[in-house]
C-alpha atoms as a PDB file:
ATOM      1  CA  UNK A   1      79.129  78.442 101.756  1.00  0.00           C
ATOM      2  CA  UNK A   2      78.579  81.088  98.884  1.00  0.00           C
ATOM      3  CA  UNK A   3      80.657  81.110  95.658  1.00  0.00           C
ATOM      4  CA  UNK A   4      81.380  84.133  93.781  1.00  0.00           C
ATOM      5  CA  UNK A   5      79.610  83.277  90.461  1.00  0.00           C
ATOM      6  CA  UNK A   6      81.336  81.708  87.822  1.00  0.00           C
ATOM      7  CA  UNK A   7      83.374  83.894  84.826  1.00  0.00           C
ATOM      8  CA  UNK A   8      81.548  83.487  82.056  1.00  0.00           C
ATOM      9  CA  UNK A   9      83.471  85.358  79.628  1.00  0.00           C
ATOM     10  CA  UNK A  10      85.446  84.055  76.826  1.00  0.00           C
ATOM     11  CA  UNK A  11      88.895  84.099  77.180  1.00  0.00           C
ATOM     12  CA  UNK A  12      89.657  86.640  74.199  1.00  0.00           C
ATOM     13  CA  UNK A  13      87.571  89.325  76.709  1.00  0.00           C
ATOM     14  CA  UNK A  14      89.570  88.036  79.932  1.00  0.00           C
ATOM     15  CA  UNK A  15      93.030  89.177  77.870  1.00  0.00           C
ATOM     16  CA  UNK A  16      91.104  92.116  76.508  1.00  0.00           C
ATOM     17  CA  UNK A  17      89.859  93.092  80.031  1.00  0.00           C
ATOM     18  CA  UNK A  18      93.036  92.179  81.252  1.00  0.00           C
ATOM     19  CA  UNK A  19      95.308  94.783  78.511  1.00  0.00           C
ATOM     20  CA  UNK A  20      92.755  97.207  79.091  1.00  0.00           C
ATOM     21  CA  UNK A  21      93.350  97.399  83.027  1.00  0.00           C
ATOM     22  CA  UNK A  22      97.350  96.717  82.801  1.00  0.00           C
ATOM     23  CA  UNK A  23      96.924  99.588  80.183  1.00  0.00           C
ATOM     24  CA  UNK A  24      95.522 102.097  82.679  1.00  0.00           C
ATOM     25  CA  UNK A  25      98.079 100.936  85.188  1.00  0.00           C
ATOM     26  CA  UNK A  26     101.383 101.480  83.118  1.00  0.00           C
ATOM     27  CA  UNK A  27      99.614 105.058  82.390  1.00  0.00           C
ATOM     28  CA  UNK A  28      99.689 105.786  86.234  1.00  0.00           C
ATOM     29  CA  UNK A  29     103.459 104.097  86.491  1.00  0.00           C
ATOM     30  CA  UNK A  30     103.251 100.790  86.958  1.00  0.00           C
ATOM     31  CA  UNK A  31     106.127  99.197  85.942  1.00  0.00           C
ATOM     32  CA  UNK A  32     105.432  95.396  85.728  1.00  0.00           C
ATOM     33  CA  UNK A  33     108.007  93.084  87.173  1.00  0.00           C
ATOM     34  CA  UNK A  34     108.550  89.411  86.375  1.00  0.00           C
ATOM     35  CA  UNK A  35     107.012  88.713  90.501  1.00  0.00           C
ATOM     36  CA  UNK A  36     103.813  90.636  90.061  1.00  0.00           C
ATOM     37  CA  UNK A  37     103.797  88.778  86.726  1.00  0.00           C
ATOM     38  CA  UNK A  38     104.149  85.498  88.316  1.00  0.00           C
ATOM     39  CA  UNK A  39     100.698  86.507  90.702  1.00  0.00           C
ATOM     40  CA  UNK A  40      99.023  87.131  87.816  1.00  0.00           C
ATOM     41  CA  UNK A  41      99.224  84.106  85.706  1.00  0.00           C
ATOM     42  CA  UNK A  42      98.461  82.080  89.470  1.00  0.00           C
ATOM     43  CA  UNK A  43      95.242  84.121  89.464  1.00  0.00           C
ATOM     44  CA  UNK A  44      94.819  83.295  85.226  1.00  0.00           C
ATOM     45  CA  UNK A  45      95.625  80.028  85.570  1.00  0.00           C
ATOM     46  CA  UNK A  46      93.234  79.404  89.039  1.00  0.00           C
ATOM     47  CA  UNK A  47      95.413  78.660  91.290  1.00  0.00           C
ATOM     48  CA  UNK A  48      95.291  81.555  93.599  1.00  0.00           C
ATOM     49  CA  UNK A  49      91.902  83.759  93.396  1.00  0.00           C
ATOM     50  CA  UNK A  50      92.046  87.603  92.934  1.00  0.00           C
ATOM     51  CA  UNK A  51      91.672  88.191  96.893  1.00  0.00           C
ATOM     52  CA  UNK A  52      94.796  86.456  97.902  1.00  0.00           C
ATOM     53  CA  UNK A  53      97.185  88.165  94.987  1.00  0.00           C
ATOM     54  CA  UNK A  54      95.509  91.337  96.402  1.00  0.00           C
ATOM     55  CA  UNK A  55      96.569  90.459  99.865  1.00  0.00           C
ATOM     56  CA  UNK A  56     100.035  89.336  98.309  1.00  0.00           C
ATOM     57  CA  UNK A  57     100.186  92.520  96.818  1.00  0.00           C
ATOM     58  CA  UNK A  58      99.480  94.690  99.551  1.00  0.00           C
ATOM     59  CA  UNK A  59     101.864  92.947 101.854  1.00  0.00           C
ATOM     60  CA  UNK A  60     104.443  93.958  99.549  1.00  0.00           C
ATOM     61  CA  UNK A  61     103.540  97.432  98.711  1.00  0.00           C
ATOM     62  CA  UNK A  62     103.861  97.304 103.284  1.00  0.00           C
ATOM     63  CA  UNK A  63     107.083  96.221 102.933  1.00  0.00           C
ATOM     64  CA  UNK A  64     108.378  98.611 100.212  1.00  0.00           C
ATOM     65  CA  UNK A  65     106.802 101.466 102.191  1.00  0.00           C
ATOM     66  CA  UNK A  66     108.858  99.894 105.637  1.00  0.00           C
ATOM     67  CA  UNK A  67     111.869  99.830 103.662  1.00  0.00           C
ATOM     68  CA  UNK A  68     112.186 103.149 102.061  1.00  0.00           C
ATOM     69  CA  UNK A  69     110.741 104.751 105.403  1.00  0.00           C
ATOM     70  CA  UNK A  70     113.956 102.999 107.224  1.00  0.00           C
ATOM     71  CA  UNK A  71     115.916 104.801 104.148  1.00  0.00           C
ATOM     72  CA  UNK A  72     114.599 107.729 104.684  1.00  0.00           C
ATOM     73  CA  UNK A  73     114.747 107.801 108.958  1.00  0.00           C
ATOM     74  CA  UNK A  74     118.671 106.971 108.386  1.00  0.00           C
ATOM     75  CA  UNK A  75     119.035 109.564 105.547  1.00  0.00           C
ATOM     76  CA  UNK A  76     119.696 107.312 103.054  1.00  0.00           C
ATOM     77  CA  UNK A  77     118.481 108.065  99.304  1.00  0.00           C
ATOM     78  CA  UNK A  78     116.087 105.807  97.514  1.00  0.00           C
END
């Protein structure tokens, strides 16, 4: 079974990566909340890896877009 090589940077670059790309993202609108914060620090701290917060974050990003098309199908405002 392959394993995606280890991370060998320090962990000052990991934070700095990690401002750099939460930078970009609050620049597009991302608003961070304390749940997406939460995935984060699993990934940081090892105990989820990067694909399944991506999967947890897709799933929700389905459900938002379910909800608010419901909203909008019963004209109800966002």
């Amino acid at each position: 079974m392959n394993h995606a090589p280890k991370d060998t940077r320090s962990a000052a670059q990991k934070a700095r990566d990690t401002a750099s790309i939460i930078g970009c993202l609050k620049h597009e609108g991302y608003v961070p909340t304390p749940e997406a914060e939460a995935v984060h620090n699993q990934v940081a701290r090892g105990e989820i890896s990067s694909e399944e917060a991506i999967a947890i974050f897709r799933e929700r990003a389905l459900q938002l877009e379910r909800k608010a098309r419901v909203l909008t199908d019963n004209g109800e405002e966002l």
